[in-house]
Protein backbone atom coordinates (compact mmCIF):
# COMPACT_ATOMS: atom_id res chain seq x y z
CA UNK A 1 -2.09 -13.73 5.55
CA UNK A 2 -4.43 -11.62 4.61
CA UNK A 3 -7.82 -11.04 6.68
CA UNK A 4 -11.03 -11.25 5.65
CA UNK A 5 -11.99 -8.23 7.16
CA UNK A 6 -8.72 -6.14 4.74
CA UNK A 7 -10.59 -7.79 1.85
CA UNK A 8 -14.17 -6.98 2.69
CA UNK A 9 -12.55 -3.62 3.16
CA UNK A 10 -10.88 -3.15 -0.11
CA UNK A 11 -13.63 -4.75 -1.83
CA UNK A 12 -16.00 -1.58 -0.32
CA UNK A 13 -13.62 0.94 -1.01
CA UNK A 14 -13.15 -0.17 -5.05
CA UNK A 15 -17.18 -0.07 -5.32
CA UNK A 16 -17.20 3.63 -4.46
CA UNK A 17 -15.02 4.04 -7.26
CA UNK A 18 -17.87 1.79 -9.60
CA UNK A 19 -15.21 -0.71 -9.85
CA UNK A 20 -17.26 -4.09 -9.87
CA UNK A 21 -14.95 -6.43 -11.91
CA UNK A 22 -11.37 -7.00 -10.36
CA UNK A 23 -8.60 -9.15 -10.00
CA UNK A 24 -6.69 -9.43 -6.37
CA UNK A 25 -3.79 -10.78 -5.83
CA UNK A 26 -1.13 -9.65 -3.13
CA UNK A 27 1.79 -7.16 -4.59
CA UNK A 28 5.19 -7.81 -2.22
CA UNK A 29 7.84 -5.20 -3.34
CA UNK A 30 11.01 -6.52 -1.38
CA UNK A 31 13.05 -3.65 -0.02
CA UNK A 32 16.77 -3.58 -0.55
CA UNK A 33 18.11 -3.32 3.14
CA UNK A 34 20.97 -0.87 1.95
CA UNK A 35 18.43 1.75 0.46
CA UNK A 36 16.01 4.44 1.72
CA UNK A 37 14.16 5.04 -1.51
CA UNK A 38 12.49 2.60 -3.81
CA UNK A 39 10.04 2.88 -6.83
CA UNK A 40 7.89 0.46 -8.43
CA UNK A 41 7.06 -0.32 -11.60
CA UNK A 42 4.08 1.56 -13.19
CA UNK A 43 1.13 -0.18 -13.51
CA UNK A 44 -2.47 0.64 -13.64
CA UNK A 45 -4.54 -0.60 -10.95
CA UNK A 46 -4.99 0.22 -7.26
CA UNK A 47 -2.39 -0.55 -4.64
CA UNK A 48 -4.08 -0.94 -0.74
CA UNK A 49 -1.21 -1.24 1.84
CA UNK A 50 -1.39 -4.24 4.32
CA UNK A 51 2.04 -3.24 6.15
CA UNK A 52 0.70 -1.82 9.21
CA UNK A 53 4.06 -1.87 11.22
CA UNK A 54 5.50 1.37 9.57
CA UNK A 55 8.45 3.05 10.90
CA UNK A 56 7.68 6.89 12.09
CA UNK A 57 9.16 9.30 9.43
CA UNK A 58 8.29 6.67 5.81
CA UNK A 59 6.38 8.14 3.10
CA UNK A 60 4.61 5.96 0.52
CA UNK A 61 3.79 8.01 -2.25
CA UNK A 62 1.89 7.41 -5.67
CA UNK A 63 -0.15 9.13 -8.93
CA UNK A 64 -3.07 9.58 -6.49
CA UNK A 65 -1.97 9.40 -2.64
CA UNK A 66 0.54 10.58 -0.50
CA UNK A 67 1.09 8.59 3.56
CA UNK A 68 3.47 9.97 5.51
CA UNK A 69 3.76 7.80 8.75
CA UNK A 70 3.49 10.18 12.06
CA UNK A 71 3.24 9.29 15.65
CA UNK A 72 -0.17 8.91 15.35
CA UNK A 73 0.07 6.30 12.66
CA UNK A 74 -0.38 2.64 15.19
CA UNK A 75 -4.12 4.03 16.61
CA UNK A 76 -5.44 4.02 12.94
CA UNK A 77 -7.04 0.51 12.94
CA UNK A 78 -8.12 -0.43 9.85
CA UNK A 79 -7.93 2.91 8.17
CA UNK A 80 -4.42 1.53 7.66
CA UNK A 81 -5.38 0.27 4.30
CA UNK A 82 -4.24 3.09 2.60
CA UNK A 83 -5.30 3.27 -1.51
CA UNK A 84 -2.55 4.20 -4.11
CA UNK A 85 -2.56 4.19 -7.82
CA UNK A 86 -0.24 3.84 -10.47
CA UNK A 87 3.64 3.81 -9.58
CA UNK A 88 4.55 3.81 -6.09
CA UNK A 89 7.68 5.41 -4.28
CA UNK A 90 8.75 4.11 -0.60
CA UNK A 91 10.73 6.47 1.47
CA UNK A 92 12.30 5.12 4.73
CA UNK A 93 13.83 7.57 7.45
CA UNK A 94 16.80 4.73 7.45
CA UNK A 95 18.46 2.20 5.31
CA UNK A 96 17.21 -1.29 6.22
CA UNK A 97 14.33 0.13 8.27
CA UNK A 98 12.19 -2.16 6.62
CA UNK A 99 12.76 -5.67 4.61
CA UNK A 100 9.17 -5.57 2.58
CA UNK A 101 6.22 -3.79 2.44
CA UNK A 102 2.36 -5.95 1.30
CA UNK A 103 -0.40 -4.40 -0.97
CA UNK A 104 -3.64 -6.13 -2.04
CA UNK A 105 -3.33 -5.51 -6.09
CA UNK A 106 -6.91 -4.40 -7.25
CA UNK A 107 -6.54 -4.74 -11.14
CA UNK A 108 -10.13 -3.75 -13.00
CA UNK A 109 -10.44 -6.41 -15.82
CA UNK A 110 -12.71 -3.65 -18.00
């Protein structure tokens, strides 16, 4: 479920980028448990991550942002809520490490 608060959030973080007229909607991209790397599709849009329980040693990775997930990564609150654009690539440190990972899709209608 997504929190009022994560949507506020995202919702402040698309009107720094003058983006005032949006469609949400929450992006699931289901992990096959045998794999370590996965790729989305491309897409234009913003991607903010809602996973917050990340094993140490993934990297998320897209046309605009790089997280790599450290030991420091379960003090960051909700600067968790990471912003990616464009096509996304998931690396996990081991195969089955995680079965999904949750965006909120920001998708500018102009």
């Amino acid at each position: 479920m997504i929190s009022v608060e994560s949507i506020g959030y995202v919702e402040r973080l698309l009107a720094t980028r003058q983006v005032k007229d949006f469609y949400l909607d929450v992006f699931t991209l289901v992990l096959d448990p045998s794999q370590k790397n996965f790729y989305s599709d491309a897409n234009r849009g913003y991607y903010y991550l809602l996973t917050h329980e990340l094993p140490q040693g993934t990297t998320i990775a897209s046309e605009t942002a790089i997280l790599e997930v450290d030991e420091n990564w379960s003090s960051r609150g909700i600067t968790k809520i990471q912003e990616f654009g464009g096509q996304l690539a998931i690396h996990l440190p081991n195969p089955g490490a995680l079965s999904q990972v949750e965006f909120i899709r920001a998708i500018p209608r102009a």
